[in-house]
Protein backbone atom coordinates (compact mmCIF):
# COMPACT_ATOMS: atom_id res chain seq x y z
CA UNK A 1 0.00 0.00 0.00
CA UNK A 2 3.22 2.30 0.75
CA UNK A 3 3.56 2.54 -3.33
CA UNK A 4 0.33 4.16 -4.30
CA UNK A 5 0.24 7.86 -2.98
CA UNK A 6 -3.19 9.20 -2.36
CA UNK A 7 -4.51 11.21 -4.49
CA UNK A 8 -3.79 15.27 -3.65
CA UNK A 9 -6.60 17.99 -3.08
CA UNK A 10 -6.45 19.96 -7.00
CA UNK A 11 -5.08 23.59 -6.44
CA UNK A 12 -6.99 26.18 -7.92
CA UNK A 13 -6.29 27.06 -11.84
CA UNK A 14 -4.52 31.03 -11.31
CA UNK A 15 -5.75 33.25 -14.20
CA UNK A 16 -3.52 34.65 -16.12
CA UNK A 17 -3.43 38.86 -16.36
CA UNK A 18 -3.61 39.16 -19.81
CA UNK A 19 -6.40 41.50 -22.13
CA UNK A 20 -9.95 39.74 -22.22
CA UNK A 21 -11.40 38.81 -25.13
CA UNK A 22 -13.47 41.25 -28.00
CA UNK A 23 -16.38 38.80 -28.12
CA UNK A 24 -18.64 39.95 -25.08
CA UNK A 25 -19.75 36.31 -23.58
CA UNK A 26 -23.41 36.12 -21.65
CA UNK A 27 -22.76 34.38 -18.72
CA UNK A 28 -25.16 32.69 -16.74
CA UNK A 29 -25.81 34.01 -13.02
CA UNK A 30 -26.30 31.39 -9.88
CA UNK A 31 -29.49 32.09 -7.97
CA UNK A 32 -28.32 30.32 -5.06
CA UNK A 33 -27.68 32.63 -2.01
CA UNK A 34 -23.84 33.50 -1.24
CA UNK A 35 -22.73 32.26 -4.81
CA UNK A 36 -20.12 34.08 -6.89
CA UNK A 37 -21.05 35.32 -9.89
CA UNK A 38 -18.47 34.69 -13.26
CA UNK A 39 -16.65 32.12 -14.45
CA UNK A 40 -13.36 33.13 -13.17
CA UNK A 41 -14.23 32.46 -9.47
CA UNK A 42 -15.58 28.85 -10.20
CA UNK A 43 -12.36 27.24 -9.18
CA UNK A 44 -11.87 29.40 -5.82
CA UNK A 45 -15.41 28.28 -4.67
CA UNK A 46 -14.15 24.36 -4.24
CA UNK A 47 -11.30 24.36 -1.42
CA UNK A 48 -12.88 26.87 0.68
CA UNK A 49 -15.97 25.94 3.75
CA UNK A 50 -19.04 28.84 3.53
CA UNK A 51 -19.36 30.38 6.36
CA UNK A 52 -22.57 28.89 7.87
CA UNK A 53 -20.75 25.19 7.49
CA UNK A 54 -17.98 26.81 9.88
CA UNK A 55 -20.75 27.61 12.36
CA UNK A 56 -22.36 24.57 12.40
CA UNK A 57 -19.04 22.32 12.94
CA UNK A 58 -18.39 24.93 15.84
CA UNK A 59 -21.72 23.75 17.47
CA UNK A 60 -20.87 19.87 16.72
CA UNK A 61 -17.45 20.08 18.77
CA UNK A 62 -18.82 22.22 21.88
CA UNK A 63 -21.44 19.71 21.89
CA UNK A 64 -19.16 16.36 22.18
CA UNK A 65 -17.12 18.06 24.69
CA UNK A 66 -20.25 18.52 27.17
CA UNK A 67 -21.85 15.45 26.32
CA UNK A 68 -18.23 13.18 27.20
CA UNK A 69 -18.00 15.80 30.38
CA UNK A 70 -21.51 14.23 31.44
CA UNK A 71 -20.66 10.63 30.78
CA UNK A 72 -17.36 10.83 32.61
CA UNK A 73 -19.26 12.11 36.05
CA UNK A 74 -21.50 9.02 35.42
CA UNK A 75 -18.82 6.80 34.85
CA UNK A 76 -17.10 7.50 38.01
CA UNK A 77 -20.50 7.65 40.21
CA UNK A 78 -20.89 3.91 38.60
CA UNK A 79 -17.42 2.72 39.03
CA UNK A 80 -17.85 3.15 43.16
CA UNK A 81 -21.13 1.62 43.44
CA UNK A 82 -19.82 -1.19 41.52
CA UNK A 83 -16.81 -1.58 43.81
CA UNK A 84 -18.74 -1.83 46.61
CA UNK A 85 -21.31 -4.35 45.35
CA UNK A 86 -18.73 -6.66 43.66
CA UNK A 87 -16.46 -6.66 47.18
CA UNK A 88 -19.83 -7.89 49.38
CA UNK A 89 -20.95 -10.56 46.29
CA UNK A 90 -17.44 -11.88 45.94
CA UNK A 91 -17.50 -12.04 50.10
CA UNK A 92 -20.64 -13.72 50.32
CA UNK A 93 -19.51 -15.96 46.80
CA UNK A 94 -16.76 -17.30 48.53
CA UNK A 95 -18.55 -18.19 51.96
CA UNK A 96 -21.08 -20.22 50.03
CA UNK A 97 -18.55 -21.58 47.87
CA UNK A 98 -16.82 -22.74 50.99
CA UNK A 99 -19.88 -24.49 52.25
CA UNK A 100 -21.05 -26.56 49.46
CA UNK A 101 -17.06 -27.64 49.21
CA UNK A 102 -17.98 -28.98 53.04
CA UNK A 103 -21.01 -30.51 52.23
CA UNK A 104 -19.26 -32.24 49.02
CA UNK A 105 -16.97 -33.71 51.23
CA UNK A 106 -19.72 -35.61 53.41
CA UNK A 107 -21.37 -36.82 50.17
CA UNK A 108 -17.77 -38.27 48.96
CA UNK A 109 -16.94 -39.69 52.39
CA UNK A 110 -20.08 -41.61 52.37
CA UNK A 111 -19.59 -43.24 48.16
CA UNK A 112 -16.16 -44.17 49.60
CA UNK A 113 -16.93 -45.87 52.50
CA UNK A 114 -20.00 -48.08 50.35
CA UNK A 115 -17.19 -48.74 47.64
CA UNK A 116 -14.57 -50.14 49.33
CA UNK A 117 -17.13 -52.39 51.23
CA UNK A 118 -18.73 -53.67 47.82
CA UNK A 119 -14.60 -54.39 46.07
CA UNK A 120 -14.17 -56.74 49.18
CA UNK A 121 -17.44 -58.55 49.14
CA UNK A 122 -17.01 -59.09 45.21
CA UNK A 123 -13.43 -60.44 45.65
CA UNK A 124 -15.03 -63.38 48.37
CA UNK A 125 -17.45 -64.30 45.69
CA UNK A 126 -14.72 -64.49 42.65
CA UNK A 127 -12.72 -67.13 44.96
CA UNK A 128 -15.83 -69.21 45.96
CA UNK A 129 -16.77 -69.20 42.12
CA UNK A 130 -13.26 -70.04 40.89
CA UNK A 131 -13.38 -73.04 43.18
CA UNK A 132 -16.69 -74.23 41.36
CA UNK A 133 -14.83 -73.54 38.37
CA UNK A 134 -12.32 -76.15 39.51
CA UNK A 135 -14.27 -79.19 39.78
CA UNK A 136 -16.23 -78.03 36.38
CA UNK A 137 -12.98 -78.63 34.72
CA UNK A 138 -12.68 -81.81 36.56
CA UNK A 139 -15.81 -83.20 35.16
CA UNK A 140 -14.99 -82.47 31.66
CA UNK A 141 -11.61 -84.45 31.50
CA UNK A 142 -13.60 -87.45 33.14
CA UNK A 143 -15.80 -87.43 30.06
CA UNK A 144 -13.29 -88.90 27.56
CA UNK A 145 -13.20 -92.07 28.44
CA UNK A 146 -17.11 -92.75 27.76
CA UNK A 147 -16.75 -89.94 24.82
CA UNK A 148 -14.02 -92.76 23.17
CA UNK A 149 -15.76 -95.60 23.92
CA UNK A 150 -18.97 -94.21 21.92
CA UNK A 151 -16.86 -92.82 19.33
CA UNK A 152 -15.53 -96.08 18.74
CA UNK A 153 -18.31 -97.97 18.71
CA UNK A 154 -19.96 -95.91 16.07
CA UNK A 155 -16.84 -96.01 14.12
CA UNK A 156 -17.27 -99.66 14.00
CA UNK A 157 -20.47 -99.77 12.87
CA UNK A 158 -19.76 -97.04 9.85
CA UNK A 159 -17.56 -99.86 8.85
CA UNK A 160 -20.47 -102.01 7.77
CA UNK A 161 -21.37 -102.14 4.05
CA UNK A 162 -23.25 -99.23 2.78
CA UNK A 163 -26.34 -100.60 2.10
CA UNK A 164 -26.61 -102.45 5.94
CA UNK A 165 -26.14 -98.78 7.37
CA UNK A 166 -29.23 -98.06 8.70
CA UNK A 167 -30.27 -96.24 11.56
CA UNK A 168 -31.56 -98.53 13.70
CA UNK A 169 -32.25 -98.14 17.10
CA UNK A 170 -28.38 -99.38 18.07
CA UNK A 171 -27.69 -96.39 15.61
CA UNK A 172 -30.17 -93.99 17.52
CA UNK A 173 -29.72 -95.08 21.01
CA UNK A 174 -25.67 -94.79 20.63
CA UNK A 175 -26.61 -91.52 18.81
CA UNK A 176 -28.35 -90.33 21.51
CA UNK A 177 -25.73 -91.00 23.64
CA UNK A 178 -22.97 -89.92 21.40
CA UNK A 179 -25.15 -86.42 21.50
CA UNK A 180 -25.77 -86.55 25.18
CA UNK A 181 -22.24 -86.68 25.96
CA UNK A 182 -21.57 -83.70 23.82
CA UNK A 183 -23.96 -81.88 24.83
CA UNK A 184 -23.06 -82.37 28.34
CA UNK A 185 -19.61 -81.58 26.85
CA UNK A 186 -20.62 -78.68 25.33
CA UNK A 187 -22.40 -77.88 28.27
CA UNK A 188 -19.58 -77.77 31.02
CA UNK A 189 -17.60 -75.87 28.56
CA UNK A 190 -20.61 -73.01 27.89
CA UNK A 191 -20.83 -73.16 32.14
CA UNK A 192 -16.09 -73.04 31.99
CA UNK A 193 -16.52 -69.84 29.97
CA UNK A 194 -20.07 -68.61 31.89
CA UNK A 195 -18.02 -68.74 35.11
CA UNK A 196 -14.84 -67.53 33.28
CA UNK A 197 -16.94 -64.76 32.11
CA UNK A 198 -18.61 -64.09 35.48
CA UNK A 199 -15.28 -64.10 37.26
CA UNK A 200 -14.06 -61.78 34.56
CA UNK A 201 -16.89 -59.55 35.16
CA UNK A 202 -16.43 -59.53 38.91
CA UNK A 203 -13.15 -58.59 38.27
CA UNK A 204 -14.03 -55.96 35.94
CA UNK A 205 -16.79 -54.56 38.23
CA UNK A 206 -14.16 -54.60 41.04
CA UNK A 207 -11.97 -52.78 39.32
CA UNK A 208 -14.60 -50.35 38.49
CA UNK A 209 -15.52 -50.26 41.70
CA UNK A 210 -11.59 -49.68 42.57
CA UNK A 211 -11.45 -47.02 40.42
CA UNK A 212 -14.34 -45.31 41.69
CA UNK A 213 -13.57 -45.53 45.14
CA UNK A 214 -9.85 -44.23 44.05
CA UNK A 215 -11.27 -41.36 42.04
CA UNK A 216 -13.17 -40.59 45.50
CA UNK A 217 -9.80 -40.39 47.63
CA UNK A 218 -8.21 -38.40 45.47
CA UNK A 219 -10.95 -35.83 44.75
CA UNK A 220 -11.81 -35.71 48.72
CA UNK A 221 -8.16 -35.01 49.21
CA UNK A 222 -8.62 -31.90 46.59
CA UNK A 223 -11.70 -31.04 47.93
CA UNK A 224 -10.83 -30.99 51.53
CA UNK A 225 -7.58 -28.71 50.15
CA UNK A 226 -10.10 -26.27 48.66
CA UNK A 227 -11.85 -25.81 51.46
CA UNK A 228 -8.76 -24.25 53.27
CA UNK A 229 -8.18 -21.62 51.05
CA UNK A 230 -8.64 -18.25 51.80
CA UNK A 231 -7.88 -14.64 50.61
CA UNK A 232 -4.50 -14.51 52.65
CA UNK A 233 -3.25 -17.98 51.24
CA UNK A 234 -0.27 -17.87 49.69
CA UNK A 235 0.20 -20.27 47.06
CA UNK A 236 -3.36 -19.15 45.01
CA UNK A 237 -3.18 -17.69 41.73
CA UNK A 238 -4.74 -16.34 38.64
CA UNK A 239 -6.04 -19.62 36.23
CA UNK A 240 -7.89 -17.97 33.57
CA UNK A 241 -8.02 -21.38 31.74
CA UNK A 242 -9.96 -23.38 34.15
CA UNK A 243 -13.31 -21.09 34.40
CA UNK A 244 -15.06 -22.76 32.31
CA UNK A 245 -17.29 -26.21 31.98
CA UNK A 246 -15.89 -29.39 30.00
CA UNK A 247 -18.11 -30.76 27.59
CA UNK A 248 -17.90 -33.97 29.16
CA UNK A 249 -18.25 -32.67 32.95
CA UNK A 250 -20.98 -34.30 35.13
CA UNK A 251 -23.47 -32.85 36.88
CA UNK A 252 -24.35 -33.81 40.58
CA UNK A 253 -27.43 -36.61 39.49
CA UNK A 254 -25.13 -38.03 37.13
CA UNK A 255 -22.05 -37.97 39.85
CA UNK A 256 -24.34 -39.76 42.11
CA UNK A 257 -25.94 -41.52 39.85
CA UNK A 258 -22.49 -43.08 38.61
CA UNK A 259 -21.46 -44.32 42.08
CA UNK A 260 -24.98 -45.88 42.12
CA UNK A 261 -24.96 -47.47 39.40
CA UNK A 262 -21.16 -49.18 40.20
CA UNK A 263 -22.20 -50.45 43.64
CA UNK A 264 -25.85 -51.62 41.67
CA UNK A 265 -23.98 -53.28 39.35
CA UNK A 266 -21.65 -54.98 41.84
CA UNK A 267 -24.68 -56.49 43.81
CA UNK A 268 -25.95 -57.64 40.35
CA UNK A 269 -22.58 -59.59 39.59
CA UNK A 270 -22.45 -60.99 43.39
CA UNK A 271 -25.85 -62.41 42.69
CA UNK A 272 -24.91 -63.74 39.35
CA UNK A 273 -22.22 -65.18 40.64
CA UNK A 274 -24.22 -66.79 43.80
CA UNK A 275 -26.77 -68.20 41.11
CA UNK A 276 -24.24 -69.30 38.72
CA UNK A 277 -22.42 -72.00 41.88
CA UNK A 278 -25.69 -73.72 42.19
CA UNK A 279 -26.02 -74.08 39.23
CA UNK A 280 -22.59 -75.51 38.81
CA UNK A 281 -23.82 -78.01 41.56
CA UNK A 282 -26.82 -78.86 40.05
CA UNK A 283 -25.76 -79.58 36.36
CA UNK A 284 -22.52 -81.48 37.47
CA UNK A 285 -25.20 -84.34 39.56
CA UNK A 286 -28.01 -84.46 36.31
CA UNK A 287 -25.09 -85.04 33.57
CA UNK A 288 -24.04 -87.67 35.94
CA UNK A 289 -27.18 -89.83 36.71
CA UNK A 290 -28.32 -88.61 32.64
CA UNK A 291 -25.55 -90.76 31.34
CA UNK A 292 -25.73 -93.60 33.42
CA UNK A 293 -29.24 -94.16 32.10
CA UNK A 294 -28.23 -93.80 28.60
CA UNK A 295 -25.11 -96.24 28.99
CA UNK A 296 -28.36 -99.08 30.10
CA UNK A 297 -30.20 -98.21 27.15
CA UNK A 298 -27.80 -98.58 24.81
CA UNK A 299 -26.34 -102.36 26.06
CA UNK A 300 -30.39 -103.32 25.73
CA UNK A 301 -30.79 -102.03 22.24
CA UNK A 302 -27.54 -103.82 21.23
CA UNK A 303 -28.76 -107.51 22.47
CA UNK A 304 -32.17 -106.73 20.71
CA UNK A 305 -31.08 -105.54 17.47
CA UNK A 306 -28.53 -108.72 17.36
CA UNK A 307 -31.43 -111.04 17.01
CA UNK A 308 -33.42 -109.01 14.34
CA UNK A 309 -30.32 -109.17 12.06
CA UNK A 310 -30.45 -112.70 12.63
CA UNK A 311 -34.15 -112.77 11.54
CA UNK A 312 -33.18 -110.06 8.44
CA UNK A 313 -30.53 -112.78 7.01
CA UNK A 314 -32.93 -115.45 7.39
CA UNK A 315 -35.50 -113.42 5.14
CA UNK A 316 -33.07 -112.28 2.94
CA UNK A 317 -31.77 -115.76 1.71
CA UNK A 318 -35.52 -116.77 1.51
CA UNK A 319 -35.72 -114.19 -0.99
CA UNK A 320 -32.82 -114.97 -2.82
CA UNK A 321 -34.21 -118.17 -3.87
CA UNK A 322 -37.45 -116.93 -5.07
CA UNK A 323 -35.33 -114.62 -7.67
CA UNK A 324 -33.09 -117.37 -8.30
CA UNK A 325 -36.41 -118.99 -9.84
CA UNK A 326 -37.83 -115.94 -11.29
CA UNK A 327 -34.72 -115.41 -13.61
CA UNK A 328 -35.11 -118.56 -15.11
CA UNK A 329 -38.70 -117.91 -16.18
CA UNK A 330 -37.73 -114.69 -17.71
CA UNK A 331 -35.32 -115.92 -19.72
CA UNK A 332 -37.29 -118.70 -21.41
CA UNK A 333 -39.68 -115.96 -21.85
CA UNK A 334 -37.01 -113.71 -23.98
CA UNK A 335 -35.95 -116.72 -26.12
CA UNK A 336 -39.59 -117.28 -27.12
CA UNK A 337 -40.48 -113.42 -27.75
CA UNK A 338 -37.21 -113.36 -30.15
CA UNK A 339 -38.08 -116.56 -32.09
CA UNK A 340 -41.28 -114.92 -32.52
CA UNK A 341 -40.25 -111.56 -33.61
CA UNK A 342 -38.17 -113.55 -36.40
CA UNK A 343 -41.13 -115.88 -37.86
CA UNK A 344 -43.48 -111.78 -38.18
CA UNK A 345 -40.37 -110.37 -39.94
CA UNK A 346 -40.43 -113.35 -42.49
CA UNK A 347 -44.07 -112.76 -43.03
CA UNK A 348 -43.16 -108.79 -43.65
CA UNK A 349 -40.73 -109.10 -46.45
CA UNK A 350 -43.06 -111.66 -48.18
CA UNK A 351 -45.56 -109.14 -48.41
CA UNK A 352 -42.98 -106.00 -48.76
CA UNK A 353 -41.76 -107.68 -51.73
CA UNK A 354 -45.10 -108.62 -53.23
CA UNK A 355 -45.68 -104.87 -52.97
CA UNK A 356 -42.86 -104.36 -54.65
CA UNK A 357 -43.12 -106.07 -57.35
CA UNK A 358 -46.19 -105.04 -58.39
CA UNK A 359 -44.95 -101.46 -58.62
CA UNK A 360 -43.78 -102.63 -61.57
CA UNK A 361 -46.97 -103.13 -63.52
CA UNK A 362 -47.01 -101.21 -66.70
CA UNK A 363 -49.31 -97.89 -67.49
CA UNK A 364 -53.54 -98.88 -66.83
CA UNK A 365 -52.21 -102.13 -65.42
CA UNK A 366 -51.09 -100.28 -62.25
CA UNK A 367 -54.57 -100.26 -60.58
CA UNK A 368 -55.43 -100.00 -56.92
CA UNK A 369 -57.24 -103.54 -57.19
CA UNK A 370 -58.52 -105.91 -54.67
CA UNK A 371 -54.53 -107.46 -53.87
CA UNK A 372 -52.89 -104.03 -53.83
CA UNK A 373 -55.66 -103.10 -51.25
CA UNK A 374 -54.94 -106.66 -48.97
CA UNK A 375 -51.26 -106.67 -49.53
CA UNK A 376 -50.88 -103.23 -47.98
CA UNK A 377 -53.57 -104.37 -45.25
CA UNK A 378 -51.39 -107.26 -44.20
CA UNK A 379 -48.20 -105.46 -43.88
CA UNK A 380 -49.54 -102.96 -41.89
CA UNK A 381 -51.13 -105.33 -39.40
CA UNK A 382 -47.66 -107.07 -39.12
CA UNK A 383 -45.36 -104.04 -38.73
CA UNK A 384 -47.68 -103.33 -35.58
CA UNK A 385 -47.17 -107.17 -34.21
CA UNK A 386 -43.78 -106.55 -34.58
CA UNK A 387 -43.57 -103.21 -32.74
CA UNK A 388 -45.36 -104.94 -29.94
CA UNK A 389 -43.16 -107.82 -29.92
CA UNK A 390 -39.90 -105.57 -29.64
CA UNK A 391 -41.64 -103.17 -26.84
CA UNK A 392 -42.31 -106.33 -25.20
CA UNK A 393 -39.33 -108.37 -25.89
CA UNK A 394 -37.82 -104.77 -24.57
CA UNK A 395 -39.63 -104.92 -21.23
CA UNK A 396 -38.65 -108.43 -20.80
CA UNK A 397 -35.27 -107.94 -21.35
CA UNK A 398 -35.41 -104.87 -18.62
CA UNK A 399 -37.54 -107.13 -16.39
CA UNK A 400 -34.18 -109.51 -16.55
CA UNK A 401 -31.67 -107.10 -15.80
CA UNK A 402 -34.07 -105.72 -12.92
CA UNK A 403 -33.94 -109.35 -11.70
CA UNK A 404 -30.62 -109.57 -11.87
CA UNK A 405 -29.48 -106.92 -10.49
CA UNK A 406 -31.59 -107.40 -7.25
CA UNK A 407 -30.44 -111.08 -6.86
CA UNK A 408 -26.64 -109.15 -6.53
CA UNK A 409 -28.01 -107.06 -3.87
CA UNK A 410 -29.68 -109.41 -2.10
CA UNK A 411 -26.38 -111.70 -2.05
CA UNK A 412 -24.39 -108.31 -1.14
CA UNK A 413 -27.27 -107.72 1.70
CA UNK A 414 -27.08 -111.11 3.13
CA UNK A 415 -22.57 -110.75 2.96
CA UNK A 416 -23.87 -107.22 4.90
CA UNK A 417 -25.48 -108.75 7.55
CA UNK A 418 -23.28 -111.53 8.71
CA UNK A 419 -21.14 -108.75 8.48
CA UNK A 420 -22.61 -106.65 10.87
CA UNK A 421 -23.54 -108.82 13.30
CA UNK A 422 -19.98 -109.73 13.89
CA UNK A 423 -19.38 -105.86 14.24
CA UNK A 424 -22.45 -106.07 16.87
CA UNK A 425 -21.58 -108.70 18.80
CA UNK A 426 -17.52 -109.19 18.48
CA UNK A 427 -16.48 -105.58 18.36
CA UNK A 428 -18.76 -103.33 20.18
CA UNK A 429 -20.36 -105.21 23.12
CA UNK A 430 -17.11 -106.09 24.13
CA UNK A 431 -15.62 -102.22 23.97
CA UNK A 432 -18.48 -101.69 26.08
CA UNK A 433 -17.27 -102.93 29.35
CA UNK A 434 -14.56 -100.45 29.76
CA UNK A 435 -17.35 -98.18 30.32
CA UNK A 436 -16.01 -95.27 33.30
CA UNK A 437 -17.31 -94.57 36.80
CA UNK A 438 -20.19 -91.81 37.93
CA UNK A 439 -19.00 -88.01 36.97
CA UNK A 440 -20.29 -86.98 40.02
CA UNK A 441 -17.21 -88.31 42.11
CA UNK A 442 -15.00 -87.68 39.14
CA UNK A 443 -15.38 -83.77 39.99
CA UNK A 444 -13.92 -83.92 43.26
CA UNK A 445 -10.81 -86.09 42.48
CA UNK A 446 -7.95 -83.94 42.58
């Protein structure tokens, strides 16, 4: 801005003193009042105030100065009043202040006191419920053993031909307990990582509880410091920063409200935690008497379904024989049905070439007489004989392979079921005995 000069007030043209003109020049005359008359004093008119303008700014500057004199007397009749009232305020200001720091202090003493009592009633219960923990853990290595013993026994069985694997109720019953002892599995591990979980939580409520109760020593200690400051201490000073409110500040309902809501959730976890050990208790004696029952069930089902696979072989080679027969019928059948299908195509060409012939007949002899009419007759008859022969001799042939084809199954099915009564009897009922003890007791082994 330094390199462009403002622009200077223009100085009045001088006229030059030299002869005027010949030519006498009308000039216009300005009506206004106090206006020069003449075109020579045009220029002098524009850097010069009239005289009434110098009045008037006169008037404007003796006015400011009385009307600042005023507000100045004003100003200093303010400034003592407001001296006065801001020492008293700031007087009684701090009292109060004081006295809600006191009262503060109460309220802090008491959430401190109820905290600390809650993080050593939750840190009992986490001890007691990692002990129930213990023998949970206990019961689940115990399940193995009958966990293998099913497992194997069901391998077994998969080793049976494919078309002998059925589920029967062997299948079902070792099923069922295959499922039972996975779910109860499954169960003690949900309950492992429900108590794992709960302990975690105790511990996490503790420590919010902890850090609660901490937050509540340390602010009663800065509390109980602000309550001993006064006007003549000597380590106060100006923080302009800290007058203000944090976005994220409470207010005294949510303060309290916070405390609460620790210690509320602290009795919440206890009682969890109380609820959680009986059920521990309860779920390690039903698994226990649940697969005791299921281990009877399944020895029962074994020695039944042994005796209807003896009963299944027995009707299987019964049925065996009956195809044995029924093959030998249908293949008599199919040699007639072909023999026949040969004598009907004989018959065909006769005629077919009889036709044929007679194509041959010379100009008006080629007539649609009485033999064309019957030789065409006859091989249409026999071309239908002959379809129905081959759809049949068709079927029969498909009615063979059908037969044949179940006479290898049932001689597979009947190699299938001495099969798997061997795997029955031989391989499972035996594995069965090294069945283990009651869970129950199993928990409290160390």
């Amino acid at each position: 801005m330094s390199a462009m000069a403002l622009p200077e007030e223009p100085v009045p043209p001088a006229v030059p003193s030299c002869p005027l003109p010949g030519k006498i020049c009308d000039v216009v005359r300005d009506e206004r009042p106090g206006s020069c008359c003449g075109m020579a004093m045009a220029g002098f008119r524009t850097s010069k105030y009239q005289l009434p303008e110098w009045h008037r700014r006169n008037a404007r500057v003796y006015n400011r100065a009385y009307t600042v004199g005023e507000e100045s007397e004003r100003d200093l009749a303010e400034s003592k009043h407001l001296t006065k009232h801001a020492a008293a305020c700031a007087q009684r200001a701090q009292e109060y202040s004081k006295t809600t720091l006191a009262q503060r202090l109460q309220d802090i003493h008491f959430w401190r006191v109820e905290l600390q009592k809650e993080v050593m009633e939750l840190d009992a219960e986490t001890n007691l419920l990692a002990a129930q923990k213990l023998r949970l853990e206990r019961t689940l290595d115990a399940t193995e053993v009958p966990y293998g013993v099913v497992t194997d026994n069901l391998q077994c069985r998969e080793r049976r031909q494919p078309p002998d694997l059925v589920i029967d109720e062997v299948e079902r019953q070792l099923l069922k307990e295959a499922d039972l002892i996975r779910n109860i599995r499954d169960l003690l591990k949900r309950t492992i990582i429900q108590a794992t979980n709960q302990i975690r939580s105790n511990r996490i409520q503790k420590e919010f509880c902890e850090l609660d109760w901490s937050d509540k020593v340390e602010t009663y200690n800065i509390d109980d410091k602000c309550v001993t400051y006064n006007n003549d201490s000597t380590n106060i000073q100006f923080h302009p920063s800290s007058v203000k409110f944090e976005e994220n500040a409470s207010t005294p309902k949510t303060w309290a409200q916070f405390s609460h809501d620790n210690i509320y959730s602290a009795e919440q976890e206890k009682l969890a935690s109380v609820q959680l050990r009986s059920l521990i208790n309860n779920i390690i004696h039903d698994v226990s008497e649940d697969l005791r029952m299921q281990r009877a069930a399944v020895n029962e089902a074994f020695d039944n379904h042994c005796r209807e696979l003896d009963d299944a072989k027995l009707r299987l080679e019964q049925h065996l024989a009956k195809i044995l027969k029924d093959i030998g019928d249908e293949e008599a059948n199919i040699v007639a049905l072909k023999k026949a299908i040969r004598d009907k195509e004989t018959h065909l060409k006769v005629a077919q070439t009889r036709l044929y012939d007679r194509s041959f007949r010379p100009n008006i002899e080629l007539c649609k007489d009485e033999p064309q009419f019957r030789l065409v007759s006859e091989v249409e008859e026999l071309t239908v004989f002959l379809e129905a022969l081959k759809r049949k001799l068709m079927e029969s042939e498909q009615c063979l392979k059908n037969l044949e084809e179940t006479r290898m199954k049932l001689e597979k099915e009947i190699a299938v079921k001495a099969n798997s009564i061997f795997i029955d009897r031989e391989k499972c009922m035996t594995f069965r005995i090294r069945y283990p003890v009651d869970l129950e007791v199993a928990s409290y082994k160390q």
